[in-house]
Protein backbone atom coordinates (compact mmCIF):
# COMPACT_ATOMS: atom_id res chain seq x y z
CA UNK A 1 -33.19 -7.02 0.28
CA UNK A 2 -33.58 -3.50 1.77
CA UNK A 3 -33.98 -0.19 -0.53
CA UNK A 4 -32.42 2.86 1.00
CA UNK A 5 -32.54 6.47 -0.16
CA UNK A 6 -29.33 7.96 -0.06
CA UNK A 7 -28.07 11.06 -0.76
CA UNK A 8 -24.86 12.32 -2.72
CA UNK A 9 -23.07 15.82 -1.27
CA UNK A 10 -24.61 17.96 -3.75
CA UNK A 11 -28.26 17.12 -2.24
CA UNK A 12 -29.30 14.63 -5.14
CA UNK A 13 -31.21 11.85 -3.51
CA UNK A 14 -31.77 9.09 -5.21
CA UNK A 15 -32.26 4.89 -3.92
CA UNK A 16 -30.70 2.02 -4.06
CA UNK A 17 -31.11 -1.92 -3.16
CA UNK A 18 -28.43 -3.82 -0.68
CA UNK A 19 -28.97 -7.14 0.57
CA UNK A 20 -28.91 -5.90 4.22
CA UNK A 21 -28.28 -2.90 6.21
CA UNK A 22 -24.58 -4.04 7.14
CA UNK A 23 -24.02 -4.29 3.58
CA UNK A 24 -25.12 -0.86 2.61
CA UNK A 25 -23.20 0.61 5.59
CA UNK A 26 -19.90 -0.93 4.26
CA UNK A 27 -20.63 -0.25 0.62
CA UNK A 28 -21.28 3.71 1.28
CA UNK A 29 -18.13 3.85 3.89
CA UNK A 30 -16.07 2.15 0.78
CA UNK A 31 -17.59 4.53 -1.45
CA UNK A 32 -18.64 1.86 -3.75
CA UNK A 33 -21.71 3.44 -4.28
CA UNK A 34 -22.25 6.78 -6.80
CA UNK A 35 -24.44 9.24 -7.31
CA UNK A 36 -26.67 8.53 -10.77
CA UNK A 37 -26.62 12.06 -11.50
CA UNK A 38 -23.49 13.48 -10.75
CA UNK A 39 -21.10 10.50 -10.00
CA UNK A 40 -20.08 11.36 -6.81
CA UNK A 41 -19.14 8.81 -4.14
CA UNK A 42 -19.34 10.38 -0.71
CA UNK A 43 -22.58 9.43 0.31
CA UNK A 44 -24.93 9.40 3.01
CA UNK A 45 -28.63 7.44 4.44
CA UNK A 46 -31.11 10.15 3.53
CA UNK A 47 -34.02 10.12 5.90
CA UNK A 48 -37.04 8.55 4.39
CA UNK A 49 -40.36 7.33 5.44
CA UNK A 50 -41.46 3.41 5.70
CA UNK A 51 -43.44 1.86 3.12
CA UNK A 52 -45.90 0.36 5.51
CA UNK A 53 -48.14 -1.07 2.89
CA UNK A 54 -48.46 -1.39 -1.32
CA UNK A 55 -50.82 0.80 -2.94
CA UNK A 56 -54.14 0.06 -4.29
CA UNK A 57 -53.76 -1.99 -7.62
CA UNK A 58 -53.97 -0.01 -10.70
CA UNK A 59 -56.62 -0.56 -13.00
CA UNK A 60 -54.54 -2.92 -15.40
CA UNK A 61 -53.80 -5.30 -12.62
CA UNK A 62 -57.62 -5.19 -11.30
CA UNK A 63 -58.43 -6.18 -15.10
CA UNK A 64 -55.61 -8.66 -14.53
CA UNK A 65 -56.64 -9.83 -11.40
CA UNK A 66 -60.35 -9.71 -12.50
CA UNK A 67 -59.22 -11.83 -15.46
CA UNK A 68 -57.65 -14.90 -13.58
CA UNK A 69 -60.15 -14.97 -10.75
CA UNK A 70 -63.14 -15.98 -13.48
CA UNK A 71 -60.43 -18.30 -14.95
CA UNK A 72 -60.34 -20.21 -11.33
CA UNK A 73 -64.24 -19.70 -11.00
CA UNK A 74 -64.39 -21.39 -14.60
CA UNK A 75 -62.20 -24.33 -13.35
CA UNK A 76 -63.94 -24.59 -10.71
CA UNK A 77 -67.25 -25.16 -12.01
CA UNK A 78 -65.82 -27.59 -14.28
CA UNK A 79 -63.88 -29.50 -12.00
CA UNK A 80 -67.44 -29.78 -9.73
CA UNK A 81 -69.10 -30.74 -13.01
CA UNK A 82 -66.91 -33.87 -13.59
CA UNK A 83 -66.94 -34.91 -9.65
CA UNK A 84 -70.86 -34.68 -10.21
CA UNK A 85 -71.04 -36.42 -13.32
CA UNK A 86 -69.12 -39.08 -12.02
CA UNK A 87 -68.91 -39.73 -8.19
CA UNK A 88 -71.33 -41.06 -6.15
CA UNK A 89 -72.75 -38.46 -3.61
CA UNK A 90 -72.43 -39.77 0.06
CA UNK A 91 -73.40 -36.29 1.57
CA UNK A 92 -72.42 -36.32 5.43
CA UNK A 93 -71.49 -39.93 5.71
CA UNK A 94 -68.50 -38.99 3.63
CA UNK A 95 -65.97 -39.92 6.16
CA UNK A 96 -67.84 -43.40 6.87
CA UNK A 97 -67.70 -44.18 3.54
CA UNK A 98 -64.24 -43.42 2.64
CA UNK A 99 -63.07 -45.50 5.92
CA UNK A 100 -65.18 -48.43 4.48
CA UNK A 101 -63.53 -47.97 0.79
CA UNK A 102 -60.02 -47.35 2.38
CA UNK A 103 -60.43 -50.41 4.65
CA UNK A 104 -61.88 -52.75 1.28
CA UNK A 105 -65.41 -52.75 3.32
CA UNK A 106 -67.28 -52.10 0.35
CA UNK A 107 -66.06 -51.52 -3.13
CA UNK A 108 -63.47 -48.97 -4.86
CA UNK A 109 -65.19 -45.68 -6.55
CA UNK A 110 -65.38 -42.34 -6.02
CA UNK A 111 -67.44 -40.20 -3.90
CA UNK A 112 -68.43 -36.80 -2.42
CA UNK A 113 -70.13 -35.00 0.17
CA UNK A 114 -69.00 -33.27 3.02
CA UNK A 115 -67.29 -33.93 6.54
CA UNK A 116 -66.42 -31.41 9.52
CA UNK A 117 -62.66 -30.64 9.94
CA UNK A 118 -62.25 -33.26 13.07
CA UNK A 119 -63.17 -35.79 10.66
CA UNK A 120 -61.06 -34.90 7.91
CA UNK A 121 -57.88 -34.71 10.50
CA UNK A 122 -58.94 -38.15 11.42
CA UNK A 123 -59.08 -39.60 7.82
CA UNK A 124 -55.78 -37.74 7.19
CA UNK A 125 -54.21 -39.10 10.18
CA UNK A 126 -55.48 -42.36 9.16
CA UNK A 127 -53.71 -42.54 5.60
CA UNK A 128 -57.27 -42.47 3.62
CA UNK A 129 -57.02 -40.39 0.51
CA UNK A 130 -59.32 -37.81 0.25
CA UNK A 131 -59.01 -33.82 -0.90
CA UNK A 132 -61.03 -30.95 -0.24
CA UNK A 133 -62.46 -28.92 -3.04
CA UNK A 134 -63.51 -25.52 -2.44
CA UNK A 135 -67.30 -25.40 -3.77
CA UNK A 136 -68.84 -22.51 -5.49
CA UNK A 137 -72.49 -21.39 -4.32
CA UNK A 138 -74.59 -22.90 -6.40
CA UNK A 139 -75.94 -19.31 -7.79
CA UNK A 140 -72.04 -19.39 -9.36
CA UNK A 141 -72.21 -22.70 -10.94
């Protein structure tokens, strides 16, 4: 989708939405599209400046925003409680020691603790289940 402004023959301008360029070219040369204030149909691109960027969020959407990001931290925190409360905590053997569960070298239960990315690519490309959960700093827990 593309908006245009466009402007009728008695200098209102006004915009409008087309699904391409092409498409607004035919529609205005098939005067299919009319002025809002005064009907008319011959109508023309009016110039018009890009909209590089969205502005700044207004205050009800940085409430809004504000809002849903403690939501997430909330989850979060809970999400880290439960691992905690019941997972065993491998620290940096964690890719060891989900190999050895994977491979039935010692037996099934959870854990956590942390691995570099070249070790989680290799457990990935291996087929051993494992996700990634995006800690809080403590201070936030």
């Amino acid at each position: 989708m593309i908006l245009f402004d466009l402007r009728c023959g008695k200098g209102h301008v006004f915009e409008a939405w087309f699904r391409d360029g092409c498409t607004a070219d035919r529609q205005i040369a098939g005067r299919k599209v009319s002025c809002p204030d005064c009907g008319a149909t011959k109508i023309e691109k009016a110039p018009m400046a890009p909209r590089i960027g969205k502005a700044s969020p207004s205050p009800a959407e940085r409430r809004e925003m504000a809002v849903k990001a403690a939501a997430v931290r909330k989850e979060l925190r809970e999400l880290r409680a439960k691992v905690e409360a019941n997972c065993d905590y491998v620290g940096p053997r964690f890719a060891e020691e989900a190999r050895k569960i994977h491979y039935g070298e010692t037996e099934e239960r959870g854990i956590y603790g942390e691995t570099s990315d070249d070790d989680a690519k290799e457990l990935a490309e291996e087929g051993v289940p494992f996700a990634r959960i995006p800690w809080l700093p403590q201070q936030e827990n």
